[in-house]
Every structure is written in C-alpha cells, then in structure tokens.
N, C-alpha and C. Protein backbone atom coordinates (compact mmCIF):
# COMPACT_ATOMS: atom_id res chain seq x y z
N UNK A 1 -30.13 25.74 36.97
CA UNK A 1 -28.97 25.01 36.47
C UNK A 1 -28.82 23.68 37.21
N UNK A 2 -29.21 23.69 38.30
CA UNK A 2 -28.92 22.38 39.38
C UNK A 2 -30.06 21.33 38.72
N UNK A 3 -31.33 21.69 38.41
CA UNK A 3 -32.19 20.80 38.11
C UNK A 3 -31.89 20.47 36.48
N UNK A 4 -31.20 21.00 35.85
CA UNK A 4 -30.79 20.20 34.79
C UNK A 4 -29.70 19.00 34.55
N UNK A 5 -28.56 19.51 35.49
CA UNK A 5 -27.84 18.81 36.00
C UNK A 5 -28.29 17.59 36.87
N UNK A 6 -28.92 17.56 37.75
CA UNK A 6 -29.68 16.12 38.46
C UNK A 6 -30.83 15.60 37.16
N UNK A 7 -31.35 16.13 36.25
CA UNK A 7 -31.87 15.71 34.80
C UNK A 7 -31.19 14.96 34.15
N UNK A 8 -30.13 15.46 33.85
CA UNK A 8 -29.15 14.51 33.08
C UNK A 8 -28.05 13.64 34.09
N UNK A 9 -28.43 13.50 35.42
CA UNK A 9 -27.36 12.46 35.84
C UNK A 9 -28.61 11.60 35.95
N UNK A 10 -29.78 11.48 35.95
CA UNK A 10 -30.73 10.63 36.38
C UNK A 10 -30.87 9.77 34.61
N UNK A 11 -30.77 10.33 33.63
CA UNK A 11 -30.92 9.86 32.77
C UNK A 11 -29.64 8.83 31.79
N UNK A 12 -28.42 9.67 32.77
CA UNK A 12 -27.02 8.87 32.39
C UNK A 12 -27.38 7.27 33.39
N UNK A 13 -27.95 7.36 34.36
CA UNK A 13 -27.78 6.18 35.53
C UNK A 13 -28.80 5.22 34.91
N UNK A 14 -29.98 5.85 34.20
CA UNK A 14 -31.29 4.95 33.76
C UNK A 14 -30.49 4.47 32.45
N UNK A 15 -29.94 5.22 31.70
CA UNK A 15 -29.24 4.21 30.72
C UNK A 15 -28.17 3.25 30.68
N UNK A 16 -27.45 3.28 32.02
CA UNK A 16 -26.40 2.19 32.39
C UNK A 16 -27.12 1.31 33.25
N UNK A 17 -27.76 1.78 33.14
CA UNK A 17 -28.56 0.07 33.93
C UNK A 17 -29.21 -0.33 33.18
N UNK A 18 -30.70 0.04 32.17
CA UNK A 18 -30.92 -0.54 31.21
C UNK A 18 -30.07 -1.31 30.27
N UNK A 19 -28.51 -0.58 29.90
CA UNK A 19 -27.77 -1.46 29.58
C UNK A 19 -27.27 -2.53 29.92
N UNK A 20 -27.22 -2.14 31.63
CA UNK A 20 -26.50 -3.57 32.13
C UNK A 20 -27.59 -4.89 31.82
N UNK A 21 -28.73 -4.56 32.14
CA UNK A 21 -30.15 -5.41 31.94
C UNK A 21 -29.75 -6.19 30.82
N UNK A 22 -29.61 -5.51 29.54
CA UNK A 22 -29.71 -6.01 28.00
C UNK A 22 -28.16 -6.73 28.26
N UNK A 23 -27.49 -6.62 28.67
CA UNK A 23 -26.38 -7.44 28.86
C UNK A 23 -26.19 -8.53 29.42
N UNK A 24 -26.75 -8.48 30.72
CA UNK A 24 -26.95 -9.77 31.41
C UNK A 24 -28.03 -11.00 30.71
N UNK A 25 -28.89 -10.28 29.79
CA UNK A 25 -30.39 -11.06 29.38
C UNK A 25 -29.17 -11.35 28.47
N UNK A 26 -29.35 -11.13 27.22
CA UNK A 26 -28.15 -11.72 26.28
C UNK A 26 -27.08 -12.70 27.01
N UNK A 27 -26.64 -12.54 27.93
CA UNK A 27 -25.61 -13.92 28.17
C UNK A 27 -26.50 -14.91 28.70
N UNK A 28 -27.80 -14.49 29.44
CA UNK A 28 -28.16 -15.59 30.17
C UNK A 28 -29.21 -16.50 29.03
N UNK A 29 -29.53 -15.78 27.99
CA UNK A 29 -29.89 -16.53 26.73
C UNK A 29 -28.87 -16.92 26.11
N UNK A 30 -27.58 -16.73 25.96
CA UNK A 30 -27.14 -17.56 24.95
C UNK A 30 -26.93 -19.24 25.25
N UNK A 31 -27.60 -20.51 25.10
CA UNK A 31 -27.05 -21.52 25.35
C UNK A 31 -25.71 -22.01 25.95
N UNK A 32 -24.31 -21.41 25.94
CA UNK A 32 -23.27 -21.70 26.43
C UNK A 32 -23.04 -21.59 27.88
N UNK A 33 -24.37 -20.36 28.27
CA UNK A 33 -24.45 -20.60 29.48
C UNK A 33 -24.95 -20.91 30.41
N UNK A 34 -26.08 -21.78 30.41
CA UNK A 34 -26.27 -23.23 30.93
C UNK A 34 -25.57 -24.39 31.13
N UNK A 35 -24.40 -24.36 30.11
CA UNK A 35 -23.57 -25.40 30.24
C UNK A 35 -22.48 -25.31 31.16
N UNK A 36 -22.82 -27.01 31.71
CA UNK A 36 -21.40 -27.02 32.48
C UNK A 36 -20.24 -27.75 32.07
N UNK A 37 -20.14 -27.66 30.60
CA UNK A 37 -19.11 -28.59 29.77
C UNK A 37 -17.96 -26.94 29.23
N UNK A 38 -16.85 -27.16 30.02
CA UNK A 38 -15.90 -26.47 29.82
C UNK A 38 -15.00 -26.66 28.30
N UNK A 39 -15.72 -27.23 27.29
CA UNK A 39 -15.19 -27.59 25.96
C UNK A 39 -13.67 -28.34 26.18
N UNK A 40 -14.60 -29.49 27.16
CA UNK A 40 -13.56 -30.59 27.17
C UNK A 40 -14.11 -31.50 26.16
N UNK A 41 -13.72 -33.18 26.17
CA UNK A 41 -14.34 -33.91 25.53
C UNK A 41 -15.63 -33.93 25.96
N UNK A 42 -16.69 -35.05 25.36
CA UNK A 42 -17.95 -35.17 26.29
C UNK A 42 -17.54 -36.75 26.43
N UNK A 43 -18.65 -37.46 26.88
CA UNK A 43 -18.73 -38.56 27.52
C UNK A 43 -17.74 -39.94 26.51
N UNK A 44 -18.49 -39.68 25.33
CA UNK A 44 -17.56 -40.35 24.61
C UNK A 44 -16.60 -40.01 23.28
N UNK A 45 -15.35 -38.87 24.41
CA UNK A 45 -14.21 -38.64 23.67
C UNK A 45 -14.63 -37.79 22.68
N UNK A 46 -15.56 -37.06 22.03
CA UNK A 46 -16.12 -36.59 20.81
C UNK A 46 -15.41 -34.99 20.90
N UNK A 47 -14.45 -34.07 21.01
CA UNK A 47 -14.19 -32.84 21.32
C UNK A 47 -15.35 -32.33 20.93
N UNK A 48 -15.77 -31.04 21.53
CA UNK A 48 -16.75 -30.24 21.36
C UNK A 48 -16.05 -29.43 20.62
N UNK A 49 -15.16 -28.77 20.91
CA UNK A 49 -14.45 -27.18 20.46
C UNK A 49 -14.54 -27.61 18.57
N UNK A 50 -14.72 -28.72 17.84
CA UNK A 50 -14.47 -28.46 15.86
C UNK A 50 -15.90 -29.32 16.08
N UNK A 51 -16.40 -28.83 15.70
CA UNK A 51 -17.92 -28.77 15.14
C UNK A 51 -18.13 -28.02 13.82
N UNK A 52 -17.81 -28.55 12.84
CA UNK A 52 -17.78 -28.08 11.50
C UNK A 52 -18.07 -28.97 10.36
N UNK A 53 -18.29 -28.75 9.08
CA UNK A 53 -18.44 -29.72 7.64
C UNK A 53 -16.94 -30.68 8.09
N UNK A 54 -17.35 -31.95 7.75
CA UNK A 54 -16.15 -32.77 7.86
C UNK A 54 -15.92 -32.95 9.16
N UNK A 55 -16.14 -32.79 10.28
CA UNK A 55 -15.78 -32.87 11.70
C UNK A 55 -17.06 -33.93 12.03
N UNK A 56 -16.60 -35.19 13.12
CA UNK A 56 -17.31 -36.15 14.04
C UNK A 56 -18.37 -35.24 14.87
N UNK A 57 -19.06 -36.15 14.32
CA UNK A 57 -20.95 -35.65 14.82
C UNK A 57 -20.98 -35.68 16.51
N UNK A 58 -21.05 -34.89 17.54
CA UNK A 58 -21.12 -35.15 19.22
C UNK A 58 -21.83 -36.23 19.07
N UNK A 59 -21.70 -37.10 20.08
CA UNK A 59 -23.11 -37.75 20.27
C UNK A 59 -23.73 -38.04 21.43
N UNK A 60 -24.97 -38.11 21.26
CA UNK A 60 -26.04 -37.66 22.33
C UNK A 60 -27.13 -39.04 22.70
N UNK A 61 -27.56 -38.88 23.76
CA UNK A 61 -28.77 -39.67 24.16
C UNK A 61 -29.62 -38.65 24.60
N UNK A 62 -30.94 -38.80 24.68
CA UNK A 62 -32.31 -38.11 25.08
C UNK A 62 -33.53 -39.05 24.43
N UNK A 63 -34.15 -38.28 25.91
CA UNK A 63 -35.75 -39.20 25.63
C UNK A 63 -36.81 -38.32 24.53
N UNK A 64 -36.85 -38.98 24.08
CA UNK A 64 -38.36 -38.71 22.58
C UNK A 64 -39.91 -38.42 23.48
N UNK A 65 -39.54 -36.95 23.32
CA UNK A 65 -40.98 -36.49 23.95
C UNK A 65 -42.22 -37.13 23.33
N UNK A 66 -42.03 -37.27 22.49
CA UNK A 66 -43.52 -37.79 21.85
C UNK A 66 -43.89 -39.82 21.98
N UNK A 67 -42.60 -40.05 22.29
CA UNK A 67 -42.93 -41.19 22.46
C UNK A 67 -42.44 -42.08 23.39
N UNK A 68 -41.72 -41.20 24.46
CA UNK A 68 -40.64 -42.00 25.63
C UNK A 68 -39.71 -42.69 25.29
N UNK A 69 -39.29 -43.21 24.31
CA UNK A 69 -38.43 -43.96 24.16
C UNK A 69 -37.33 -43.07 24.12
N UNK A 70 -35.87 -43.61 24.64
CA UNK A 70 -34.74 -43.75 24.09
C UNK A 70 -34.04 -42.90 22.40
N UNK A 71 -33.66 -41.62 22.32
CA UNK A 71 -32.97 -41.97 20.84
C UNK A 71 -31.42 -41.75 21.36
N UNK A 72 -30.33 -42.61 21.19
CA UNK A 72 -29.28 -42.73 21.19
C UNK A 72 -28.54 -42.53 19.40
N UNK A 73 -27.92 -41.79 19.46
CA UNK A 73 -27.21 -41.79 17.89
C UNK A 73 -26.65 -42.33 17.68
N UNK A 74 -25.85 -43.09 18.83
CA UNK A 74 -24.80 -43.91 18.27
C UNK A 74 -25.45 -45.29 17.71
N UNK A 75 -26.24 -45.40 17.99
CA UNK A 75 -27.23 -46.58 17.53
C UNK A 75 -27.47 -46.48 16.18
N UNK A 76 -27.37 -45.18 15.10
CA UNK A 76 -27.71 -45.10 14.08
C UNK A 76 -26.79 -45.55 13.15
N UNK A 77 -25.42 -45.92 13.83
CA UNK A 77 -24.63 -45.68 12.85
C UNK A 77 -24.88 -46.55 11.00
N UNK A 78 -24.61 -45.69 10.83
CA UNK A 78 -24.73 -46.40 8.86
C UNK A 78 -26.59 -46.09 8.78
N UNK A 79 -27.08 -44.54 8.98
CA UNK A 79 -28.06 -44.30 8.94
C UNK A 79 -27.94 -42.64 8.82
N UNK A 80 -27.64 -41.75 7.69
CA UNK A 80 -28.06 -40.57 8.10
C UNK A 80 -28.72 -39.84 8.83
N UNK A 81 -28.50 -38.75 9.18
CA UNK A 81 -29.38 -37.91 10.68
C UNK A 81 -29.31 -36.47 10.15
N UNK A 82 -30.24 -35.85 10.33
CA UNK A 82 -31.02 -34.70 10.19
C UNK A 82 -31.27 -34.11 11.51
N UNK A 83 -30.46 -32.78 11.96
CA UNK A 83 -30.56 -32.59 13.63
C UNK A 83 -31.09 -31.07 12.75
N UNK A 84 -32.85 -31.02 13.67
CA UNK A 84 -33.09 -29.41 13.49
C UNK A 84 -33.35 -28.97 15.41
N UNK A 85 -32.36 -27.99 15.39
CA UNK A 85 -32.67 -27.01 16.83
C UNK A 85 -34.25 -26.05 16.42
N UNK A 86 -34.58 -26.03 17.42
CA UNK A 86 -35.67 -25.22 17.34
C UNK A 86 -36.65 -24.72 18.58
N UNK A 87 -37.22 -23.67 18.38
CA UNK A 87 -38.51 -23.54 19.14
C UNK A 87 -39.51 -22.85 18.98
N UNK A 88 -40.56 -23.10 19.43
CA UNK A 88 -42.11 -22.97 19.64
C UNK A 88 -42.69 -21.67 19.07
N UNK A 89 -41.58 -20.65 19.92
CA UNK A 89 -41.64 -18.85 19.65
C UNK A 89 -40.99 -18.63 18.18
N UNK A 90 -40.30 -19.34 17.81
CA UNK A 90 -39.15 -19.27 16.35
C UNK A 90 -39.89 -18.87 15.82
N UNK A 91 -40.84 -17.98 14.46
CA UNK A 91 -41.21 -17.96 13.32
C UNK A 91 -41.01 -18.86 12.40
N UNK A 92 -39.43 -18.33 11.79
CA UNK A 92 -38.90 -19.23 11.01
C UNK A 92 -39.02 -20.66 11.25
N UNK A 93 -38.97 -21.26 12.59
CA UNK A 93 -38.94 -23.04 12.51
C UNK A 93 -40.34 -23.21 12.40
N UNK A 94 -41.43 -22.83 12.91
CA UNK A 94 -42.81 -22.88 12.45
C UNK A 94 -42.90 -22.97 10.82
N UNK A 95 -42.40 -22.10 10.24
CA UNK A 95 -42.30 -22.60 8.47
C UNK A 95 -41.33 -23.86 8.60
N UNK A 96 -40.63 -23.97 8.58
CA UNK A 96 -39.52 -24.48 8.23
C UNK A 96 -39.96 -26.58 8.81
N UNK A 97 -40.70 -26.49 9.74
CA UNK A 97 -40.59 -27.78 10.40
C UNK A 97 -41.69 -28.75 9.64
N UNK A 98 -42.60 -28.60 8.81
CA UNK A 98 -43.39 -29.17 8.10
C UNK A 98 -42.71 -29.47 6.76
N UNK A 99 -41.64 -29.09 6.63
CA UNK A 99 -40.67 -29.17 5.44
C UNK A 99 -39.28 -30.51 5.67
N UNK A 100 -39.58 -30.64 7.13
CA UNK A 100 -38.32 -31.27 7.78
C UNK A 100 -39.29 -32.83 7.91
N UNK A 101 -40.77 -32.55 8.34
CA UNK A 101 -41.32 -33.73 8.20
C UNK A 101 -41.75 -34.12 6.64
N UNK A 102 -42.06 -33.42 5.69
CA UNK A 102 -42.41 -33.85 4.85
C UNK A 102 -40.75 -34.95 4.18
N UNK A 103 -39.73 -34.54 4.68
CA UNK A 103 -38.52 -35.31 4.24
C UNK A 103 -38.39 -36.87 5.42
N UNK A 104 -39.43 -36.53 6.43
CA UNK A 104 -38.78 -37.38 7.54
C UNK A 104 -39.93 -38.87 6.65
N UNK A 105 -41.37 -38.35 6.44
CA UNK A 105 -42.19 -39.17 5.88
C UNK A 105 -42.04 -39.88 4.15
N UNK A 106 -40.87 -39.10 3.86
CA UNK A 106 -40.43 -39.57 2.48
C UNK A 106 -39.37 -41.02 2.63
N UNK A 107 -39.05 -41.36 3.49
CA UNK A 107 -37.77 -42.18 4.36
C UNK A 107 -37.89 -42.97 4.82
N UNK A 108 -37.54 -44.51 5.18
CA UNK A 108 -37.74 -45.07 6.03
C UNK A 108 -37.00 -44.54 7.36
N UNK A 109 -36.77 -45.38 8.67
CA UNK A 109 -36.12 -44.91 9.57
C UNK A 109 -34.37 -45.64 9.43
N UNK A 110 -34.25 -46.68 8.49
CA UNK A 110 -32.96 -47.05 8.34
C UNK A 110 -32.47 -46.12 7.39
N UNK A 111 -33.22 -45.43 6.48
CA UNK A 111 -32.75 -44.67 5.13
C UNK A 111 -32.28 -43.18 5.78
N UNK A 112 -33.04 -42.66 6.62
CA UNK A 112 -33.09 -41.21 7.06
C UNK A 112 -33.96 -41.32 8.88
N UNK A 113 -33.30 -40.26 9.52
CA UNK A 113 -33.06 -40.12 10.68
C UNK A 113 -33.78 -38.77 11.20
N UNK A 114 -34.54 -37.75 11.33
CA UNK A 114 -34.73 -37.03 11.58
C UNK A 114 -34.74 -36.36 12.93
N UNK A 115 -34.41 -35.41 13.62
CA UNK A 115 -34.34 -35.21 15.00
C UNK A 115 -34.75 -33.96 15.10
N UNK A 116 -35.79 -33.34 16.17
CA UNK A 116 -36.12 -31.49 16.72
C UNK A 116 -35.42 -31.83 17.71
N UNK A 117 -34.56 -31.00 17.88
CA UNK A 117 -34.35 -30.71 19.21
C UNK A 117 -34.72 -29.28 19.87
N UNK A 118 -35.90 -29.61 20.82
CA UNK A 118 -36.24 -27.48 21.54
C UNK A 118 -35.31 -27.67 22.35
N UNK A 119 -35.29 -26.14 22.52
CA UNK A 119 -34.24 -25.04 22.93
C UNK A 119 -34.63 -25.97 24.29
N UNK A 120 -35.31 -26.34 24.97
CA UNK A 120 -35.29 -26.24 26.28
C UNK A 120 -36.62 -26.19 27.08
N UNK A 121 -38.18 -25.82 26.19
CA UNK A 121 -39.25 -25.57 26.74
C UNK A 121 -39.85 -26.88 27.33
N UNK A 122 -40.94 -26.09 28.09
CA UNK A 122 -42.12 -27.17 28.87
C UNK A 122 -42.57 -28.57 27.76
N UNK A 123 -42.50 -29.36 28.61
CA UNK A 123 -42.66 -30.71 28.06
C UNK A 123 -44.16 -30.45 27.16
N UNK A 124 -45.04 -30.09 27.44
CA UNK A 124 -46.75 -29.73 27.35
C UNK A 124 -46.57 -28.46 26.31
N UNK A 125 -45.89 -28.13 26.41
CA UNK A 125 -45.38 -26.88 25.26
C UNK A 125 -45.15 -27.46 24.18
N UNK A 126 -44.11 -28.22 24.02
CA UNK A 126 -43.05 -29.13 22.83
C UNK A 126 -44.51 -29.98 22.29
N UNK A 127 -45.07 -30.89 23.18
CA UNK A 127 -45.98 -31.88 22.50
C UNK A 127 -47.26 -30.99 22.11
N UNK A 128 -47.87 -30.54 22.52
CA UNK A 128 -48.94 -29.23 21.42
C UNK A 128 -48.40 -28.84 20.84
N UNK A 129 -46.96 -28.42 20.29
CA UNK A 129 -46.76 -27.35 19.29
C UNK A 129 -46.74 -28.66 18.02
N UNK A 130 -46.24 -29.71 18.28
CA UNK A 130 -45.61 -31.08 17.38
C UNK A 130 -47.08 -31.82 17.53
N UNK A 131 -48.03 -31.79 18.28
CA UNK A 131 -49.38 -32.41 17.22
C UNK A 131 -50.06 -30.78 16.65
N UNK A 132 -49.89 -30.04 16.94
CA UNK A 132 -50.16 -28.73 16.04
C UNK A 132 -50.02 -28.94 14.62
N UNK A 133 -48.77 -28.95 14.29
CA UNK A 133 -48.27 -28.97 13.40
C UNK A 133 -47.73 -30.60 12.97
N UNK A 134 -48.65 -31.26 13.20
CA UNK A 134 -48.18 -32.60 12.95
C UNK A 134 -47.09 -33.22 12.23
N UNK A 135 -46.29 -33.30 13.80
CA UNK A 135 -44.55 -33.48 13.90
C UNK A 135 -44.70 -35.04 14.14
N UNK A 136 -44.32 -35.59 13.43
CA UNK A 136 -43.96 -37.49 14.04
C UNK A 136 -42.72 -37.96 13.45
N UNK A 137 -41.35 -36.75 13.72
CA UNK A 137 -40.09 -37.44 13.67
C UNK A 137 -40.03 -36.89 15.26
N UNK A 138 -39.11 -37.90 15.72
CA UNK A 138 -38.41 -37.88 16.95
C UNK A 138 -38.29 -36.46 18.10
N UNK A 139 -38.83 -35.57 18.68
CA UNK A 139 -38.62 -34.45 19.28
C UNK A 139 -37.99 -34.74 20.98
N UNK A 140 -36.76 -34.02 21.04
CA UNK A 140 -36.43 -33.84 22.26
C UNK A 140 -35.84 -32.59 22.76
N UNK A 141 -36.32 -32.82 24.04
CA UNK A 141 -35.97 -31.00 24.54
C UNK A 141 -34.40 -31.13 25.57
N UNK A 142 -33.92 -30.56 24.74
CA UNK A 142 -32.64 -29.90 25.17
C UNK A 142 -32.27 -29.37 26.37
N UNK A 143 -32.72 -29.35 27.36
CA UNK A 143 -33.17 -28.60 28.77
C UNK A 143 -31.76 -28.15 29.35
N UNK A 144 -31.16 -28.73 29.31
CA UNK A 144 -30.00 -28.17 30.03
C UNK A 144 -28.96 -27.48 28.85
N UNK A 145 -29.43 -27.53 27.65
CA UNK A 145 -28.91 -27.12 26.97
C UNK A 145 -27.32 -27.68 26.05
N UNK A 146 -27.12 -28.68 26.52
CA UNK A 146 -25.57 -29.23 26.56
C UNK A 146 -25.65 -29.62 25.05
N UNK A 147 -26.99 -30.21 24.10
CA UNK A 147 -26.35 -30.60 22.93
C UNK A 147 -26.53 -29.22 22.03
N UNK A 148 -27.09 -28.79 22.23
CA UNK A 148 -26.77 -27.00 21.56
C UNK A 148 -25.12 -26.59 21.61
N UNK A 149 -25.21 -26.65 22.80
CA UNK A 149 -23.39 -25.91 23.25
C UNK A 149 -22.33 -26.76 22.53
N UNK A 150 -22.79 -27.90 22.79
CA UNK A 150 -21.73 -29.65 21.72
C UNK A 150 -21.66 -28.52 20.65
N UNK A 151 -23.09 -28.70 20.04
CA UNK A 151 -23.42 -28.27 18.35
C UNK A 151 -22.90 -27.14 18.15
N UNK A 152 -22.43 -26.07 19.19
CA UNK A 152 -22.27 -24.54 18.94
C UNK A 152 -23.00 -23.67 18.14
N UNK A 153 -24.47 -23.89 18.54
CA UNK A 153 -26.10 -23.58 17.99
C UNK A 153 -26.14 -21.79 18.45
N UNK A 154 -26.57 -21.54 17.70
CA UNK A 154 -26.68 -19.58 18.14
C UNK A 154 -27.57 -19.00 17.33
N UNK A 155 -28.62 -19.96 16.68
CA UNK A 155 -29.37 -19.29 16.35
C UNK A 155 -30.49 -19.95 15.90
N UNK A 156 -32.09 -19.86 15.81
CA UNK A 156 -33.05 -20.78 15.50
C UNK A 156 -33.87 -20.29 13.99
N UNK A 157 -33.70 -21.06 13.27
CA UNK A 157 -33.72 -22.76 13.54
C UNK A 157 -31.95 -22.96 12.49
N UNK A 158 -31.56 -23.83 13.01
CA UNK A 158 -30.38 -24.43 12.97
C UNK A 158 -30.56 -26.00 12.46
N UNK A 159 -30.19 -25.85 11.20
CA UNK A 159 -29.90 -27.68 10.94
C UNK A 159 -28.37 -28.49 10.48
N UNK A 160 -28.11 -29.38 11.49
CA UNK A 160 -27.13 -30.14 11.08
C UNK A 160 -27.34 -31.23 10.15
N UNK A 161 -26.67 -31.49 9.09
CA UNK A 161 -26.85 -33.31 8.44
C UNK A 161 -25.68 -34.01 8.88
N UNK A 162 -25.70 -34.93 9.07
CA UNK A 162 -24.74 -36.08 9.87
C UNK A 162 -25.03 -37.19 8.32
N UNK A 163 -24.33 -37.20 7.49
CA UNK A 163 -23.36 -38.53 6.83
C UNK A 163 -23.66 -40.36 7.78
N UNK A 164 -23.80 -41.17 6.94
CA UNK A 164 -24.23 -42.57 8.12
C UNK A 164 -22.67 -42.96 8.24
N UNK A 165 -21.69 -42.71 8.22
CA UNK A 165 -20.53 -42.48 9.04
C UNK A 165 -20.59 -41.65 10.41
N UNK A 166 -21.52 -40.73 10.18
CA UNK A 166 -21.40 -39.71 11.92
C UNK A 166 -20.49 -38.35 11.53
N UNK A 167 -20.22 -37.86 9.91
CA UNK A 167 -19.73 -37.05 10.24
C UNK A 167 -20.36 -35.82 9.57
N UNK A 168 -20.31 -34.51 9.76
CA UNK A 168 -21.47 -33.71 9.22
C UNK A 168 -21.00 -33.33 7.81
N UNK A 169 -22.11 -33.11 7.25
CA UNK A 169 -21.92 -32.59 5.84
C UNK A 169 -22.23 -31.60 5.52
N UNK A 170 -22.89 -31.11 6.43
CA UNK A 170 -23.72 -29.36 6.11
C UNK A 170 -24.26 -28.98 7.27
N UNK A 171 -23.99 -27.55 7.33
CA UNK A 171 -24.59 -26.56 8.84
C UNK A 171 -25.08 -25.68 8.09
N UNK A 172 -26.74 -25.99 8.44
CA UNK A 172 -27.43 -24.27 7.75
C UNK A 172 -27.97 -23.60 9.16
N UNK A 173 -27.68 -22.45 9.16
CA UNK A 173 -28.25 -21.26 9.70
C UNK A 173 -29.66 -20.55 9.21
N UNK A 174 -30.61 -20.74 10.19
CA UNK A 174 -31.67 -20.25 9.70
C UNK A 174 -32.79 -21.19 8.83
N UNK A 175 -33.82 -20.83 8.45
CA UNK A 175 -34.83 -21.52 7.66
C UNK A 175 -34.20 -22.08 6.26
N UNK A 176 -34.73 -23.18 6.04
CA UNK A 176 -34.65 -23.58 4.67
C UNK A 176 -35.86 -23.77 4.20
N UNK A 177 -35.76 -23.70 3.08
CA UNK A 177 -36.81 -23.73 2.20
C UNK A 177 -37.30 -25.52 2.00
N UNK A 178 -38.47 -25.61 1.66
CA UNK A 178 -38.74 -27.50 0.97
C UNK A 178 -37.65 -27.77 -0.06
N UNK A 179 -37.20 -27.01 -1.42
CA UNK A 179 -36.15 -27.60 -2.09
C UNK A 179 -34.71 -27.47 -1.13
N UNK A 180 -34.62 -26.62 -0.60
CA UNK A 180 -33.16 -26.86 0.23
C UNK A 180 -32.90 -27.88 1.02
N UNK A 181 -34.16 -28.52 1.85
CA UNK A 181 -34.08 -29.53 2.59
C UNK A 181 -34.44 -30.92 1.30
N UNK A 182 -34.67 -31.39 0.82
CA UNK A 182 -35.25 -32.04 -0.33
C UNK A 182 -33.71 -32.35 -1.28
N UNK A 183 -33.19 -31.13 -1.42
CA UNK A 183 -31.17 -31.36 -1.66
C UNK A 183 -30.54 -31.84 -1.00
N UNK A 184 -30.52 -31.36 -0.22
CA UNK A 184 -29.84 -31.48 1.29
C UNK A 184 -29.87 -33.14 1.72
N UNK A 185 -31.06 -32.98 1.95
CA UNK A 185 -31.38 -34.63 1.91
C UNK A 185 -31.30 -35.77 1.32
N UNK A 186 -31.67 -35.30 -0.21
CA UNK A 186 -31.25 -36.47 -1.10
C UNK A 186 -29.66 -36.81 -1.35
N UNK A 187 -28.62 -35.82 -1.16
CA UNK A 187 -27.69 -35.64 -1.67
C UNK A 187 -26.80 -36.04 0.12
N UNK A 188 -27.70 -36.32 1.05
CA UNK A 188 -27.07 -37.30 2.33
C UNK A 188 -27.44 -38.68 1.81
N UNK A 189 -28.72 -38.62 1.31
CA UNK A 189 -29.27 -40.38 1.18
C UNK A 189 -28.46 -40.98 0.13
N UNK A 190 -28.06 -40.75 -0.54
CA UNK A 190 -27.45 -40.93 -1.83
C UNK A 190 -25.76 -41.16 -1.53
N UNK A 191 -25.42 -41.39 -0.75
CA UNK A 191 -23.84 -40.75 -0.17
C UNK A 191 -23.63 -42.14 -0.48
C-alpha cells in the first residue's frame, strides 16, 4: 500500500511541474513579455492600448536587414503600408510571403509600402530565409519585440494595412491567400 501511495505522489509532483514548465514557456513566448512599454504612449504620442480598424498606425523606425538602410514610417506618409509579422519556423508565412512579394513587385515604392517584420531571429537566419525565398520588400527583425507588443501581434503570420493617412484598415490573423492579399491591396491603393 505504501509503494502505491509514494507512486502516485511522485506522479502528482511530475505533473505540477511539467505544468509549471508549459506555463512559464508560454509567457516567456508571448511577445508582451519582452517589452518594457507599460502601454503608455510610445515615443511619438501614438497610444499603444487601441490598435484596431480605424485606429492611428504606431510608428516605428528599424534598420532593413537586407539593405541597412533606415525604414522610418513616418516618412511614408501619403503612401500605403503593408506590415506582415513573421517567422522563419511559421509554415503558414513560408506560403504566405511570396504572395506579399508578388504584391510588393506589382507597386512602385510611392504607390505601396511593404514591410516583414521577424519575430526577433538571428540576423543570418532572416537574410537566408528572404534570399531563399526571394524577399526584396523591406525585412526587419523585431528583436526586442516592442513593435509586435505596439501592434498587439499573437500570432504568425499577422498582417496589418495602414491607409496613406497612417490609419489601419484591416488586421488579418493568419495566412492569406494571393487573392486576399491582391483585395486587400488593391482596395488600400485605390483609397
């Protein structure tokens, strides 16, 4: 009777810790917690906390892995923007990102705006996966995570459209298809 009893307390203790495990991994993946932006404003006044259709686009600076330069958004203004989150491991953004360039190469860069932003990976990671799959809109890695948390991103692949006013017009969750992005798009360019 005793050895069943130390059986089942050994197996109650292995499952509250495995749980605690899956608990701690889940928060320490979700993007919000990397951030050290307490959903105040950000730098310029933009609230984080309404991030929605109709709500002012955050805006961001980061360097363009593929080409060093500078992309600032606020620079775009009176230029639609196309923000896809993504990464490397995603499935879905692996389909999905040859669909995002085939719209970026339909465009000039005053007409349409395209942006990857990774989750956060190795610089040497991001640029093989984007001449892999020959990516030549704008890619920057997110590293600290802060324009995810702005965006209130929770899941990959994630696309915002930003209006050439700066304000969004559509949040899709998940993969889109070539005609969804191809709508999506024409029906920003056209605004």
């Amino acid at each position: 009777m005793s050895n069943l009893y130390t059986q089942k307390y050994i197996y109650i203790i292995a499952g509250i810790i495995i749980g605690l495990f899956l608990g701690i991994m889940i928060i320490i993946r979700s993007p919000s917690y990397y951030s050290t932006n307490t959903n105040g404003p950000t730098a310029d006044n933009t609230p984080t906390a309404i991030v929605d259709v109709g709500s002012k686009a955050p805006l961001f600076s980061q360097v363009n892995v593929m080409s060093s330069s500078t992309i600032d958004i606020s620079k775009y203004q009176g230029t639609p923007i196309v923000l896809n989150f993504w990464a490397t491991w995603c499935g879905p953004c692996k389909e999905e990102l040859p669909h995002l360039e085939e719209a970026h190469s339909r465009y000039t860069p005053d007409n349409l705006l395209v942006i990857g932003i990774n989750n956060g990976e190795e610089v040497t990671t991001v640029k093989a996966f984007a001449n892999e799959y020959e990516i030549t809109f704008p890619i920057i890695i997110d590293a600290d995570q802060t324009i995810q948390y702005n965006y209130k991103i929770r899941g990959y692949p994630s696309t915002i459209f930003i209006d050439k006013h700066g304000y969004i017009t559509k949040i899709h969750v998940g993969m889109m298809s070539a005609q969804e992005i191809s709508i999506a798009v024409s029906s920003l360019v056209d605004q």
